[in-house]
N, C-alpha and C. Protein backbone atom coordinates (compact mmCIF):
# COMPACT_ATOMS: atom_id res chain seq x y z
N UNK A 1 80.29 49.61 -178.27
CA UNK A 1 81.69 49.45 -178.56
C UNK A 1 81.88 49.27 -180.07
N UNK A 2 83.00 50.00 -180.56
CA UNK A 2 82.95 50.14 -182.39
C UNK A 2 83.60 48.87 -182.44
N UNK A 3 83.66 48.23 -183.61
CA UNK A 3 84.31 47.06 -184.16
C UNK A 3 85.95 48.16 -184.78
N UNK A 4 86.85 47.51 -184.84
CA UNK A 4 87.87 47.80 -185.88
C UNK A 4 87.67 47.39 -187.08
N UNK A 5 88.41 48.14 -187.49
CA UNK A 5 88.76 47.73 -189.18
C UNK A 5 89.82 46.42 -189.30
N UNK A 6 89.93 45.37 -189.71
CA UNK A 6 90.80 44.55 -189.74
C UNK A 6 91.80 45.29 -190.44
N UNK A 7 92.87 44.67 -190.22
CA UNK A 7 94.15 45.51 -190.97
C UNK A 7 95.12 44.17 -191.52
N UNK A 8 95.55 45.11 -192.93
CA UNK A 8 96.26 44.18 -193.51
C UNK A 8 97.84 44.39 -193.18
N UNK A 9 98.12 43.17 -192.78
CA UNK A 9 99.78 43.62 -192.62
C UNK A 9 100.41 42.91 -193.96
N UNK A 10 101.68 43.53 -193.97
CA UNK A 10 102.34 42.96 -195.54
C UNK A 10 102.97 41.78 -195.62
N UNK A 11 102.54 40.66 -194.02
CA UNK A 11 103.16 39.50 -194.03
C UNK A 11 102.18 38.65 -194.32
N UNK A 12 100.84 38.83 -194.26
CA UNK A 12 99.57 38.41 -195.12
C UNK A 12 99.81 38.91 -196.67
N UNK A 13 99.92 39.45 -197.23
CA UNK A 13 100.09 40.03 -199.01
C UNK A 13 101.47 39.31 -198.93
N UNK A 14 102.37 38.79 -198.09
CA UNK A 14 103.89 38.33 -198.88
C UNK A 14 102.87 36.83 -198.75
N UNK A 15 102.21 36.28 -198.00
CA UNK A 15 101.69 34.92 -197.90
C UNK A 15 100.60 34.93 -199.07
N UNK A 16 99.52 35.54 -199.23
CA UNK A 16 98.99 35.98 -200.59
C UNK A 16 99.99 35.43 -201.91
N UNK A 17 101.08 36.35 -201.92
CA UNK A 17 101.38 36.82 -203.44
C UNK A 17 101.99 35.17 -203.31
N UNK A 18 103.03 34.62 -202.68
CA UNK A 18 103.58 33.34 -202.38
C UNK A 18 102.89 32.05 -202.68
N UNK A 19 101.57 32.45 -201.46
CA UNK A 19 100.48 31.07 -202.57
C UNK A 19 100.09 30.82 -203.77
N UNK A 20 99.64 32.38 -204.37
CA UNK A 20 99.45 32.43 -206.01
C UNK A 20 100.60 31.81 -206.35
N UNK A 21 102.05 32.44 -206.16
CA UNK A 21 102.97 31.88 -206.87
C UNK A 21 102.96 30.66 -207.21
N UNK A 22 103.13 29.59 -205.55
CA UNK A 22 103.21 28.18 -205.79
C UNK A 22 101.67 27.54 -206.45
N UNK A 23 100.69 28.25 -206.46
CA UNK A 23 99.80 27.47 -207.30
C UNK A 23 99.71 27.98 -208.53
N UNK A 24 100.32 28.97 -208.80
CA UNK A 24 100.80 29.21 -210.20
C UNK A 24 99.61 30.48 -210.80
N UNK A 25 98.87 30.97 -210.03
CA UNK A 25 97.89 32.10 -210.79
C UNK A 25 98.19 33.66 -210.32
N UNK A 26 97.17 33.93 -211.75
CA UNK A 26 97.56 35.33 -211.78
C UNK A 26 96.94 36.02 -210.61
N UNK A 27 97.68 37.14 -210.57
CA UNK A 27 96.63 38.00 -209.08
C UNK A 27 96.54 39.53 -209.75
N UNK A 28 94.92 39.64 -209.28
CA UNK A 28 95.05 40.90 -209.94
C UNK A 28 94.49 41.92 -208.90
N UNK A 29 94.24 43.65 -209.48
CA UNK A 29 94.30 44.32 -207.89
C UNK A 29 93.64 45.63 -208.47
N UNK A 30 92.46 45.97 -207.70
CA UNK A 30 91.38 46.78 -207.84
C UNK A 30 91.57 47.90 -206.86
N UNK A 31 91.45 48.94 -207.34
CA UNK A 31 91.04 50.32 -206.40
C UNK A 31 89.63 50.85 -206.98
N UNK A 32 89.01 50.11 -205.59
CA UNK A 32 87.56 50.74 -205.59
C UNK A 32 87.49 52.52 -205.48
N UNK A 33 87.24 52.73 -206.61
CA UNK A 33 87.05 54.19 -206.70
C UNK A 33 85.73 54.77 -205.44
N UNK A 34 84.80 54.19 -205.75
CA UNK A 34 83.31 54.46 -205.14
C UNK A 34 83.25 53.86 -203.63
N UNK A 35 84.64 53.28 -203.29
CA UNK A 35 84.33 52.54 -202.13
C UNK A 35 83.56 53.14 -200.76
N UNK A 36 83.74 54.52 -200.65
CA UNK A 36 83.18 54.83 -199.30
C UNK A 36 81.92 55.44 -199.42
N UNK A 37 81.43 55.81 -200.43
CA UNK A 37 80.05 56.10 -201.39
C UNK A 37 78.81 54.99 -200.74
N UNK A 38 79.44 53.71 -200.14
CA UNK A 38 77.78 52.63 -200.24
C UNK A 38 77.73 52.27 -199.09
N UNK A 39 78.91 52.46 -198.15
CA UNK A 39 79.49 52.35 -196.99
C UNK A 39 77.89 52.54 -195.75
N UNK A 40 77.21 52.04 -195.16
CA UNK A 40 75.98 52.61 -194.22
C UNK A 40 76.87 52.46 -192.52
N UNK A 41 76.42 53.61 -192.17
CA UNK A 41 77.62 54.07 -191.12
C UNK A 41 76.30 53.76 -189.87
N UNK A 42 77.12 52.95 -188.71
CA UNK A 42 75.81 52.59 -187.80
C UNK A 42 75.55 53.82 -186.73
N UNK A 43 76.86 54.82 -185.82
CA UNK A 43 76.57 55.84 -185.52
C UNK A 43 75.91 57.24 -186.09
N UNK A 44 75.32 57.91 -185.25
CA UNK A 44 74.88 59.02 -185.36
C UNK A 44 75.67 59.95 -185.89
N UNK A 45 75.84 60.66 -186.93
CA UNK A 45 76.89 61.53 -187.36
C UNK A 45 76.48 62.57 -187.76
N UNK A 46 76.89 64.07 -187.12
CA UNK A 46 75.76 65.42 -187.84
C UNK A 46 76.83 65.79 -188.09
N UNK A 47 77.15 67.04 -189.04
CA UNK A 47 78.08 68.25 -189.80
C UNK A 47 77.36 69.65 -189.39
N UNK A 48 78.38 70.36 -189.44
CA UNK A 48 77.67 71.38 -189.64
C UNK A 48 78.19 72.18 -190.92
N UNK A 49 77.50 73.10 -191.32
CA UNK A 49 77.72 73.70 -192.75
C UNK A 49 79.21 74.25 -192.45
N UNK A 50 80.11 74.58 -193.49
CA UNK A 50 81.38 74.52 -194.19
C UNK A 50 81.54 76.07 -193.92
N UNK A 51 82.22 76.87 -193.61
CA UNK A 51 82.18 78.52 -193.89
C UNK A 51 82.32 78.29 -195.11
N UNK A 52 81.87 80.02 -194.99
CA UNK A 52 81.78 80.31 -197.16
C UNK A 52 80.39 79.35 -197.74
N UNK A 53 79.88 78.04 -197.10
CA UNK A 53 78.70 77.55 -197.34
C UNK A 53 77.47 77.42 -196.84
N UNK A 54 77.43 78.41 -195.48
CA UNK A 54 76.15 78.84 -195.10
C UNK A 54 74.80 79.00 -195.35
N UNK A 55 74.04 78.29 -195.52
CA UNK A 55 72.95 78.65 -196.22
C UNK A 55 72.40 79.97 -195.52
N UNK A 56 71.72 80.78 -195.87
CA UNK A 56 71.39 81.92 -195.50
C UNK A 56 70.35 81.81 -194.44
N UNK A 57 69.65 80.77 -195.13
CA UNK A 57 68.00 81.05 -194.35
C UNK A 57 68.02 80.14 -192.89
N UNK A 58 68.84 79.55 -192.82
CA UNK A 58 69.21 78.37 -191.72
C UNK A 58 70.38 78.74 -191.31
N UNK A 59 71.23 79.57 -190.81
CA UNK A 59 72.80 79.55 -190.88
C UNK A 59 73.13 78.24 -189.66
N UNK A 60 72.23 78.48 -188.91
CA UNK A 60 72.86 77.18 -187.77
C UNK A 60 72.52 75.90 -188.00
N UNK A 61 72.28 75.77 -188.50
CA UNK A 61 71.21 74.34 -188.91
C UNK A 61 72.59 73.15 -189.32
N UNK A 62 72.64 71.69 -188.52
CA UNK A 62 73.01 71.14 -188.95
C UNK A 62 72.85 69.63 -189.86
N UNK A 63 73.27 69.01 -190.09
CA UNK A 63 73.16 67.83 -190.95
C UNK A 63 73.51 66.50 -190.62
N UNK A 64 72.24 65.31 -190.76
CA UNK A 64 72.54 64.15 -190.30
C UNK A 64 73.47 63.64 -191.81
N UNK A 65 74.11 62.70 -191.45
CA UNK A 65 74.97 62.04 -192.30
C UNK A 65 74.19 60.71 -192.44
N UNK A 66 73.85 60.54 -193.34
CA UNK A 66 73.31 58.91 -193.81
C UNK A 66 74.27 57.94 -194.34
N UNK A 67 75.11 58.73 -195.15
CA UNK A 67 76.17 56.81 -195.86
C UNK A 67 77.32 57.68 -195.67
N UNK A 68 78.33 56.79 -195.75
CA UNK A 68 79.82 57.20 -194.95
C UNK A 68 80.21 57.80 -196.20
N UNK A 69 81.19 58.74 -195.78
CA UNK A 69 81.57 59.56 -196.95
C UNK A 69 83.10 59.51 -196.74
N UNK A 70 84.05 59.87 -197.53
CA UNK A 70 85.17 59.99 -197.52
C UNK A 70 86.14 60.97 -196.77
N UNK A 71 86.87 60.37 -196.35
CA UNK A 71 87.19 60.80 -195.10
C UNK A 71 86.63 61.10 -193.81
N UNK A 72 85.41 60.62 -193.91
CA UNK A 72 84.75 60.37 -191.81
C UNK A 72 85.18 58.83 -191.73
N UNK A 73 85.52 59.03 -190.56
CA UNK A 73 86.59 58.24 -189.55
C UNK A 73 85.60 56.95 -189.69
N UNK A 74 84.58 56.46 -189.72
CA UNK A 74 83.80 55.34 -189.61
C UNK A 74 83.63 54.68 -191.21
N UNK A 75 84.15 55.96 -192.59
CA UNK A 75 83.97 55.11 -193.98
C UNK A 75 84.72 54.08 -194.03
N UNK A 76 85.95 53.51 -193.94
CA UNK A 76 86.47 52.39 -194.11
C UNK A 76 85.99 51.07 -193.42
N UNK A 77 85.09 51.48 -192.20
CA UNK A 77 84.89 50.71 -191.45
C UNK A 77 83.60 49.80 -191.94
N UNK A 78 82.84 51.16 -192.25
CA UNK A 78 81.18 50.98 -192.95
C UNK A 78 81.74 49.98 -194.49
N UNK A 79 82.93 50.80 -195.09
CA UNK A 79 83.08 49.97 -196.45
C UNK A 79 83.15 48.54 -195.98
N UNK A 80 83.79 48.16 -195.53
CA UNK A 80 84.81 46.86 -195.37
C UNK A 80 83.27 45.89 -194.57
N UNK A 81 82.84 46.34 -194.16
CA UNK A 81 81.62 45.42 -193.70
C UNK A 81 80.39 45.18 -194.66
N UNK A 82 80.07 46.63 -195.33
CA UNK A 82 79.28 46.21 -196.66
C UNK A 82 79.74 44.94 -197.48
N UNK A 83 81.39 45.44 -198.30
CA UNK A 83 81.58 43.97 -198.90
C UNK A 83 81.75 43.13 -198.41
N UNK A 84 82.65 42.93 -196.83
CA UNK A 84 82.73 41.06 -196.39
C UNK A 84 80.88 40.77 -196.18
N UNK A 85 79.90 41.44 -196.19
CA UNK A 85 79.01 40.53 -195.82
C UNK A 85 78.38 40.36 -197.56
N UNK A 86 78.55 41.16 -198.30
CA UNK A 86 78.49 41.26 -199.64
C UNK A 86 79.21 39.24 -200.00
N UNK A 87 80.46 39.64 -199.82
CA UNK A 87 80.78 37.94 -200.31
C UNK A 87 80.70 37.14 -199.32
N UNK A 88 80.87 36.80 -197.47
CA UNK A 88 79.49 36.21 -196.91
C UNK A 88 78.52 35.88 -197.57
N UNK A 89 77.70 36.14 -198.28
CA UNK A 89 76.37 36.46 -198.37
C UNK A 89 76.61 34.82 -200.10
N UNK A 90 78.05 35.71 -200.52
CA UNK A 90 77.88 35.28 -202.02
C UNK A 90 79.09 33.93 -201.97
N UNK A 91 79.10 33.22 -201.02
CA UNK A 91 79.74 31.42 -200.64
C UNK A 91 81.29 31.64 -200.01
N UNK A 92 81.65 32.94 -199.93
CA UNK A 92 83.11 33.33 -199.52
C UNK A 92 83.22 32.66 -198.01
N UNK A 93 84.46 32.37 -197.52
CA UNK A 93 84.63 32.22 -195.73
C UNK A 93 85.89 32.90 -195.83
N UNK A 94 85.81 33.55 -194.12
CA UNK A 94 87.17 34.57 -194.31
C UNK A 94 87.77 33.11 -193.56
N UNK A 95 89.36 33.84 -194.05
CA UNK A 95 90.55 32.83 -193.94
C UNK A 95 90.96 32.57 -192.71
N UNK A 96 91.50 31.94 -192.13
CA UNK A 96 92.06 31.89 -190.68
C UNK A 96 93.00 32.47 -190.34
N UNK A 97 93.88 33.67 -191.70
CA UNK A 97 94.70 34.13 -191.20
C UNK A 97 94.33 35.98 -191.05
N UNK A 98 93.81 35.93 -189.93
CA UNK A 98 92.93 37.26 -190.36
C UNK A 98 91.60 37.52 -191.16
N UNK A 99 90.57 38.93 -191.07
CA UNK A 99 89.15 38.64 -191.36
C UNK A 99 89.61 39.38 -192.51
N UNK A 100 90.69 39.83 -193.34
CA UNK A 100 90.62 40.72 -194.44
C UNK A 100 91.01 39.45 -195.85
N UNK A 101 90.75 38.52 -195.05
CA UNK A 101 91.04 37.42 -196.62
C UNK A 101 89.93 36.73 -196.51
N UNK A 102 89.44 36.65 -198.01
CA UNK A 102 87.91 35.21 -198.17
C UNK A 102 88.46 34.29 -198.75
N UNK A 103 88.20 32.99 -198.78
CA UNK A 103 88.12 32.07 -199.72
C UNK A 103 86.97 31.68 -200.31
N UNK A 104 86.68 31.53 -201.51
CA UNK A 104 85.20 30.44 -202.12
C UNK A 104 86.32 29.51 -203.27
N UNK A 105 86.00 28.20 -202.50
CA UNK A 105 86.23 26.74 -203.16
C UNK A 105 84.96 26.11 -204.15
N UNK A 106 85.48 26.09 -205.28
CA UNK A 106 84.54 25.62 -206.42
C UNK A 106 85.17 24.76 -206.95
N UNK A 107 84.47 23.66 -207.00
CA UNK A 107 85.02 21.95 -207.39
C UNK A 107 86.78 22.08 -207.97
N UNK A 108 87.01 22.11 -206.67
CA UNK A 108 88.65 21.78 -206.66
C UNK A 108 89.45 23.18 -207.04
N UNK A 109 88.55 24.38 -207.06
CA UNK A 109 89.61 25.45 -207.65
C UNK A 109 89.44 26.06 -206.48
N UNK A 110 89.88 27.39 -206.37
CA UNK A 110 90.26 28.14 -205.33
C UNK A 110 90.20 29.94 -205.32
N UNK A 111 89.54 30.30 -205.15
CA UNK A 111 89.39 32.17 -205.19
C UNK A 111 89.47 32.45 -203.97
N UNK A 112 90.78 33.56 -203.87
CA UNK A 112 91.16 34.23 -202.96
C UNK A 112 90.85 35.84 -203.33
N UNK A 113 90.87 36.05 -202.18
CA UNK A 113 90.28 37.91 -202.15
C UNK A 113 90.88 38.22 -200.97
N UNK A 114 91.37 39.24 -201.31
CA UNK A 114 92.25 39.69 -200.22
C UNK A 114 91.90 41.29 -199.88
N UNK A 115 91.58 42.04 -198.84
CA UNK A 115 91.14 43.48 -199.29
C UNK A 115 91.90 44.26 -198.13
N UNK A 116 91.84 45.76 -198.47
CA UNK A 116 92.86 46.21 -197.39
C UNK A 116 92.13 47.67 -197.56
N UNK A 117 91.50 48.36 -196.68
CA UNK A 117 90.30 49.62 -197.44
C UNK A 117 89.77 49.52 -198.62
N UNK A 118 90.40 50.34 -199.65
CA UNK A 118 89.58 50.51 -201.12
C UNK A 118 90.49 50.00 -201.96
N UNK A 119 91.37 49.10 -201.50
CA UNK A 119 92.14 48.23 -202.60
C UNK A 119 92.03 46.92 -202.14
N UNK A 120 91.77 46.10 -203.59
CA UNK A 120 91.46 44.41 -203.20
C UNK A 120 92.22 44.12 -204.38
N UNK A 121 92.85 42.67 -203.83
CA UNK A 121 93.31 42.03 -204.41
C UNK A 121 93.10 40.73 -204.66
N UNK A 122 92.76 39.86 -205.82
CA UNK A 122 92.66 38.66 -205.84
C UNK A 122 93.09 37.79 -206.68
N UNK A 123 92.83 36.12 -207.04
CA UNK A 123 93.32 35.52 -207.78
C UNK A 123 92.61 34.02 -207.50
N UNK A 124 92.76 33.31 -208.35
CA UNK A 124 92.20 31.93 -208.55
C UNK A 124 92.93 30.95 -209.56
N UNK A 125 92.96 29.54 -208.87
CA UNK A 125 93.47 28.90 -209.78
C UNK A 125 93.08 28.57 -210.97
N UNK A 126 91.54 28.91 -211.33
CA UNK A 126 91.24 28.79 -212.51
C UNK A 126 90.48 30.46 -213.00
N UNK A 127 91.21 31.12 -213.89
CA UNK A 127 90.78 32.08 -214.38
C UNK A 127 89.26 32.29 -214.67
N UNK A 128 88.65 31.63 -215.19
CA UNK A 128 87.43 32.24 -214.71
C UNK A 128 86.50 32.13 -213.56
N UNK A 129 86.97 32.01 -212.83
CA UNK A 129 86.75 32.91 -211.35
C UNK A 129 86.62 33.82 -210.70
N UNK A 130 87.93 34.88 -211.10
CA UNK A 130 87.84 35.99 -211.14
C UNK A 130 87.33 37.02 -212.30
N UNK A 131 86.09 36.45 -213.20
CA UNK A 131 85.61 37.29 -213.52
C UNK A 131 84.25 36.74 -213.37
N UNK A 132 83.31 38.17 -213.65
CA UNK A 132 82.01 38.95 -213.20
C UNK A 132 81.11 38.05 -213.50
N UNK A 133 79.91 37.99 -212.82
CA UNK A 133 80.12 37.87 -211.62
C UNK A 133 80.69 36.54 -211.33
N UNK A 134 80.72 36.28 -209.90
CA UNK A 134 81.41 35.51 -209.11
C UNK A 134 80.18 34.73 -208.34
């Protein structure tokens, strides 16, 4: 049985942008260019060659798929589990309001990450937080 993709609805991002507000920090917002590039896809996935890209010497021959690529139906899925276990891994806990928000609490401050496919958004009450690494 596949897992879903958590999904962001825009009454989580109005609760997001709202908390920054009342705690007063900036939020800032990333489009992972490379996002479906690192993505490791757990089903079996073959292609077959493209017309016009036939290889000659093989014409039937098809192709296993190893890392999720853009636009197969399982890259967002493969992305979004690489990074939550990525910040899992790096002191994050997802939020209780839904699995597409983390928190990591560092002596009294607060980093939020919020992600929705290949766009994330985040913010912290103390600016350096949100920068590299984390």
């Amino acid at each position: 049985m596949m897992k879903s993709l958590p999904l962001l609805k825009i009454k989580a991002i109005r609760l997001f942008l709202a908390y920054a507000s009342f705690k007063d920090f900036m939020v800032y917002q990333m489009d992972v260019k490379s996002a479906f590039l690192y993505g490791k896809i757990e089903e079996e996935v073959y292609v077959c060659q493209p017309p016009r890209f036939e290889d000659p010497d093989f014409p039937d021959r098809v192709y296993k798929v190893e890392k999720a690529l853009y636009g197969l139906h399982q890259a967002p899925r493969a992305w979004y589990e690489t990074l939550s276990t990525y910040l899992l891994d790096n002191g994050f806990q997802r939020g209780k309001f839904g699995q597409a928000l983390f928190i990591k609490r560092h002596k009294g401050d607060i980093l939020l990450v919020q992600v929705y496919v290949d766009d994330i958004i985040f913010g912290s009450t103390k600016k350096e937080l949100c920068q590299w690494p984390i």
